[in-house]
C-alpha atoms as a PDB file:
ATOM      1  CA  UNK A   1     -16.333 -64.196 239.540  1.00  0.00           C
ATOM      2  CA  UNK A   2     -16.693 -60.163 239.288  1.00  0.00           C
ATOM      3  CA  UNK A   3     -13.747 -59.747 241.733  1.00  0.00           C
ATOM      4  CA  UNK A   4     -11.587 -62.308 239.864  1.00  0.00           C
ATOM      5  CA  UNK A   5     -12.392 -59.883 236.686  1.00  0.00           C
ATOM      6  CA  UNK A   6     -11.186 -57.001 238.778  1.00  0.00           C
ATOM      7  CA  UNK A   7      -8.622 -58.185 240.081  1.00  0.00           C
ATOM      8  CA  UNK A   8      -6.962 -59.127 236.986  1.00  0.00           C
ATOM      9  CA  UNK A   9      -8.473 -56.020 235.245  1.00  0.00           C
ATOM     10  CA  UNK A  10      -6.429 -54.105 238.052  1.00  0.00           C
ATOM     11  CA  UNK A  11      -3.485 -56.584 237.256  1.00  0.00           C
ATOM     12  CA  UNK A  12      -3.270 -55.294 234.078  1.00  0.00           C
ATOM     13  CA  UNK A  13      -3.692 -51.427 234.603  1.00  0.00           C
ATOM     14  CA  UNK A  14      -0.432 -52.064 237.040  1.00  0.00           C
ATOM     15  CA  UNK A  15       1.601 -53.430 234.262  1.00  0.00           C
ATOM     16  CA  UNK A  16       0.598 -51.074 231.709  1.00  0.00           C
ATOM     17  CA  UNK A  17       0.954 -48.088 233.806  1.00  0.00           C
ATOM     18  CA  UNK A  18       4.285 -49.577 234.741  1.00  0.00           C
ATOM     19  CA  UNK A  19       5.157 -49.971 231.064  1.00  0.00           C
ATOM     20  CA  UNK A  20       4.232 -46.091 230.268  1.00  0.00           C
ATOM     21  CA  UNK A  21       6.449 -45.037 233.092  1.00  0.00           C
ATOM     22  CA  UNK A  22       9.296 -46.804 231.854  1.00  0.00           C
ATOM     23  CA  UNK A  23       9.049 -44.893 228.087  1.00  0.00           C
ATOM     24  CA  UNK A  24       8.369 -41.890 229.678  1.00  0.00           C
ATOM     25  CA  UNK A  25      11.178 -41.923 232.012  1.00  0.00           C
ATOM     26  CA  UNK A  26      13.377 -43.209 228.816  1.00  0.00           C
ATOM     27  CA  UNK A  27      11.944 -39.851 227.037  1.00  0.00           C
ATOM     28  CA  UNK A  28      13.045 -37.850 229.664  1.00  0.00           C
ATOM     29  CA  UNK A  29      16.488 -39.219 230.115  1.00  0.00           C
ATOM     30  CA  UNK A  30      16.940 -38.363 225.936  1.00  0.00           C
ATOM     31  CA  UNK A  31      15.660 -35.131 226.351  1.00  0.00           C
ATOM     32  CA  UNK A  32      17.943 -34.036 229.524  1.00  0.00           C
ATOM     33  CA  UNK A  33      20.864 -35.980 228.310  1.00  0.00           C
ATOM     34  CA  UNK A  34      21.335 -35.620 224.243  1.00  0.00           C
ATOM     35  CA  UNK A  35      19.442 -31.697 223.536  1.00  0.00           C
ATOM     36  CA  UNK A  36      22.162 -29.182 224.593  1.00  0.00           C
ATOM     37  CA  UNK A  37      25.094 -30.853 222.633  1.00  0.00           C
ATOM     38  CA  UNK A  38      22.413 -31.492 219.510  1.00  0.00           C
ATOM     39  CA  UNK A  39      21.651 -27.981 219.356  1.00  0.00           C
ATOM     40  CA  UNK A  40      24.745 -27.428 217.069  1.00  0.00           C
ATOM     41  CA  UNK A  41      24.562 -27.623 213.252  1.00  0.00           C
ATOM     42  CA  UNK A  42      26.226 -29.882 213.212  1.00  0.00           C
ATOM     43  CA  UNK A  43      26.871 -31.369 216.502  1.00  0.00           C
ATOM     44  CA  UNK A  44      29.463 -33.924 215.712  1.00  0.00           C
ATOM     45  CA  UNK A  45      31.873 -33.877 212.814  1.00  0.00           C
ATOM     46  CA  UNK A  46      34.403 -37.447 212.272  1.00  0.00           C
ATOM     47  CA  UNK A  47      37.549 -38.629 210.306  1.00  0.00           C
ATOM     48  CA  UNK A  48      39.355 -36.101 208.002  1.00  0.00           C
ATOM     49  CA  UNK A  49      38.136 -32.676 208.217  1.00  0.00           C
ATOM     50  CA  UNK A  50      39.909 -31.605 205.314  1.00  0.00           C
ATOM     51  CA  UNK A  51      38.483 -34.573 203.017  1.00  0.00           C
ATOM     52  CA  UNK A  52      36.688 -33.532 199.620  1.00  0.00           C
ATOM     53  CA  UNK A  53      34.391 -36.071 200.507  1.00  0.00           C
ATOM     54  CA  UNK A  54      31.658 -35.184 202.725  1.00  0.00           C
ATOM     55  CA  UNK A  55      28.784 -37.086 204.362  1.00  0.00           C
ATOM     56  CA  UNK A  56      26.274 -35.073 206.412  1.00  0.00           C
ATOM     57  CA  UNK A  57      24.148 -37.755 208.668  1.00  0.00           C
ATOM     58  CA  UNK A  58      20.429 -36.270 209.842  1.00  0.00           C
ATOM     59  CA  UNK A  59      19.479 -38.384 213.018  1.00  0.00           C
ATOM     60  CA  UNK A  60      17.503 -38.615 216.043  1.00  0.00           C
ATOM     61  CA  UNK A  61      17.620 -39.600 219.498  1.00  0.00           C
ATOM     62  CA  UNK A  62      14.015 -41.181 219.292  1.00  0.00           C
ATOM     63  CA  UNK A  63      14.417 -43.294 215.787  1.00  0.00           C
ATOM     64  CA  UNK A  64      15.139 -46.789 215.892  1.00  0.00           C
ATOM     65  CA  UNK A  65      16.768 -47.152 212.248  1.00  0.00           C
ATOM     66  CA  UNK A  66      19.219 -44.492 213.714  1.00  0.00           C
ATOM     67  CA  UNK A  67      20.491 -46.584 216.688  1.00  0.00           C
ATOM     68  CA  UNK A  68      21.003 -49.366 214.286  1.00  0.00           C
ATOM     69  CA  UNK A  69      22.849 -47.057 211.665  1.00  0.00           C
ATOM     70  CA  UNK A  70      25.438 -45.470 214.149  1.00  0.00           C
ATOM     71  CA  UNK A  71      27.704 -48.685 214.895  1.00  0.00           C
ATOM     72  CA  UNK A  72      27.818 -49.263 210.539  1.00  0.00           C
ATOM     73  CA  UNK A  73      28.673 -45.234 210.789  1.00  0.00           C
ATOM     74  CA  UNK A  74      31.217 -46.106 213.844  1.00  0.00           C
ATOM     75  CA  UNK A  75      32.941 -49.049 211.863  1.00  0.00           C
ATOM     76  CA  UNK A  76      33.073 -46.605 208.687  1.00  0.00           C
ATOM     77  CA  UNK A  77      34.587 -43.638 210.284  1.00  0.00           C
ATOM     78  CA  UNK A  78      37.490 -46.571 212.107  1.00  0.00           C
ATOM     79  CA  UNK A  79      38.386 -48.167 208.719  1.00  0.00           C
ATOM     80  CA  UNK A  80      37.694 -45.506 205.981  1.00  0.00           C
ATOM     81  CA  UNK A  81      37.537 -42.055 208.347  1.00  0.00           C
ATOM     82  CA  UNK A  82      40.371 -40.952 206.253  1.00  0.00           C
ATOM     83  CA  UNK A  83      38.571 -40.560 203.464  1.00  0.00           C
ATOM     84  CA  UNK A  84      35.608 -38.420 204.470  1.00  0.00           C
ATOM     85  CA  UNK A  85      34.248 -36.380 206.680  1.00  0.00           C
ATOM     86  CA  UNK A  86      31.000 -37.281 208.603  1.00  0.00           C
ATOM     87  CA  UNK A  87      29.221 -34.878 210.183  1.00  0.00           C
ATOM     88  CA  UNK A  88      25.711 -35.602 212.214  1.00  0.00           C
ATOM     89  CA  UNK A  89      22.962 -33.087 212.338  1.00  0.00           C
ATOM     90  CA  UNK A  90      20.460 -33.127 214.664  1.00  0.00           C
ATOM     91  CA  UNK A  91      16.507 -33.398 212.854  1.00  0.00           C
ATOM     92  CA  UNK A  92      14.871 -31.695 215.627  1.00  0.00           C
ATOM     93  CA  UNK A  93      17.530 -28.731 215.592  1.00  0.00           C
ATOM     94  CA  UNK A  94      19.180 -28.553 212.175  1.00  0.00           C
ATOM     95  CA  UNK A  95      15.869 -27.561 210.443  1.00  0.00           C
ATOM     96  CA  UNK A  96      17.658 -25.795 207.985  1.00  0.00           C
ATOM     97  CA  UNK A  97      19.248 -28.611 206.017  1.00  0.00           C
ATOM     98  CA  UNK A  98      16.258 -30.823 206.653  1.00  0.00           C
ATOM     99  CA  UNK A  99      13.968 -28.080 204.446  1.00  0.00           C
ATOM    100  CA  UNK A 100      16.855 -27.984 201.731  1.00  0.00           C
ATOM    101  CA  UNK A 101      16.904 -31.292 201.251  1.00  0.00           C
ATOM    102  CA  UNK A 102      13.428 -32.100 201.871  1.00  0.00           C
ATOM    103  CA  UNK A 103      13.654 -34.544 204.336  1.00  0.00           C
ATOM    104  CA  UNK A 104      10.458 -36.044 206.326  1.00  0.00           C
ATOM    105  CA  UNK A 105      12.742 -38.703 209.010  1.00  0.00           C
ATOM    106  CA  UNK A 106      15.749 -39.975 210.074  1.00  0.00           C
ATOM    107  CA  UNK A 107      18.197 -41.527 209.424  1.00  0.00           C
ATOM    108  CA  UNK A 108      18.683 -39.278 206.363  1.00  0.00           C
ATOM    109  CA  UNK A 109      22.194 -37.953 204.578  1.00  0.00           C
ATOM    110  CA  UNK A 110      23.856 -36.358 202.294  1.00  0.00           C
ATOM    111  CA  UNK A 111      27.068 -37.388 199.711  1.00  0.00           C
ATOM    112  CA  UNK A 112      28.884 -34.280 198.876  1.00  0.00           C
ATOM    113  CA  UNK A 113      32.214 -34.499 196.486  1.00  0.00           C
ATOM    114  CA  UNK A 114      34.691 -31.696 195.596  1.00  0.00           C
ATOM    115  CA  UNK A 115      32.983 -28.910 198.551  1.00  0.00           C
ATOM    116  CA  UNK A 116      29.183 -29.621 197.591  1.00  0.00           C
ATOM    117  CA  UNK A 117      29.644 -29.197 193.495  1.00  0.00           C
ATOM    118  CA  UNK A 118      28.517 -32.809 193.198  1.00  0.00           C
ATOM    119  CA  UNK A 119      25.999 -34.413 195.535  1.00  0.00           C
ATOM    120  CA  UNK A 120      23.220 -36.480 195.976  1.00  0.00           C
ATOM    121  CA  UNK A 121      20.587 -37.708 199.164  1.00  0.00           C
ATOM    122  CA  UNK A 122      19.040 -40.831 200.455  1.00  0.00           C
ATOM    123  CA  UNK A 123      16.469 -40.799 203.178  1.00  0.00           C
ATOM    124  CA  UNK A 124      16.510 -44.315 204.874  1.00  0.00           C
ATOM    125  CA  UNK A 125      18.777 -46.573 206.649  1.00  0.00           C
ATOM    126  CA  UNK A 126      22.226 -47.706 204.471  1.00  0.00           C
ATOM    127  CA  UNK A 127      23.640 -50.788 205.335  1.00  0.00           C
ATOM    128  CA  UNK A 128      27.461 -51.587 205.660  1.00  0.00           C
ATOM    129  CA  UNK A 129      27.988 -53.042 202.443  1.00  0.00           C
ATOM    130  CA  UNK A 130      26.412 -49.786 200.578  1.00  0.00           C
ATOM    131  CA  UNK A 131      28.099 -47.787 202.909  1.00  0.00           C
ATOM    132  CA  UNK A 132      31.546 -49.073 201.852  1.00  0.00           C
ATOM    133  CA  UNK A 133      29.801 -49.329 198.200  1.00  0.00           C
ATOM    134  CA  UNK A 134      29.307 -45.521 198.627  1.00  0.00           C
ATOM    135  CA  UNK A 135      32.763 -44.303 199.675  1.00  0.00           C
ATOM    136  CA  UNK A 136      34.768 -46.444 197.001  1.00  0.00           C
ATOM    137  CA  UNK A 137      32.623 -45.081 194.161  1.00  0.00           C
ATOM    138  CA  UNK A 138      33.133 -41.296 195.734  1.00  0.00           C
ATOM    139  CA  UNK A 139      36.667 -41.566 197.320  1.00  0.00           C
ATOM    140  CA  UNK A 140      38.562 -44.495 195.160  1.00  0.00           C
ATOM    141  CA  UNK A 141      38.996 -45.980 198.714  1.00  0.00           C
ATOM    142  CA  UNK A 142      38.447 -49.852 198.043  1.00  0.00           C
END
């Protein structure tokens, strides 16, 4: 009976230890991969560059809510990208704008009309519908 207890006791270690491996290998692949790209302020800037409307997008690599907001961002910058410009900033990096703002995660952004004289922030994930909600009511682009 005590080695049947071990041996699934051991059974278990192997699969958790297994499962740890797996994340941490994930972690590393993120950090090697994503960090010297991210490091900009912004790193990424989308659709019209010269648009009066301006959304600045505070991510991460390691948040969850942030994988499932970049297709919605994706499928915004295809079918309204001329109508704003979307530029990503990097939380771990782009510590500046997180302090301003007052940000404590990601996703987080920020709606700027007419070169920042009107503007407002949401931390939190936005679905598509407020998304497209958002840029009619800023841009007139319904």
């Amino acid at each position: 009976m005590a080695k049947n207890k071990s041996k699934q006791y051991n059974e278990k270690l192997k699969i958790a230890l297994y499962i740890i491996g797996i994340f941490f290998v994930f972690y590393l692949f993120l950090q090697f991969t994503s960090a010297g790209e991210r490091k900009k302020c912004p790193y990424k800037i989308q659709g019209n560059l010269n648009a009066d409307f301006v959304i600045k997008y505070i991510d991460s690599p390691y948040c969850i809510w942030c994988w499932f907001e970049e297709p919605i961002l994706k499928k915004m910058v295809e079918t309204k990208g001329d109508s704003f410009k979307l530029e990503k900033y990097d939380i771990r990096y782009c510590t500046e704008i997180v302090r301003r703002y007052g940000f404590s995660g990601a996703p987080s952004f920020v709606f700027s009309i007419e070169n920042g004289t009107k503007e407002f922030s949401h931390m939190g994930f936005i679905g598509k519908e407020d998304f497209y909600d958002i840029i009619c009511e800023a841009t007139g682009d319904c």
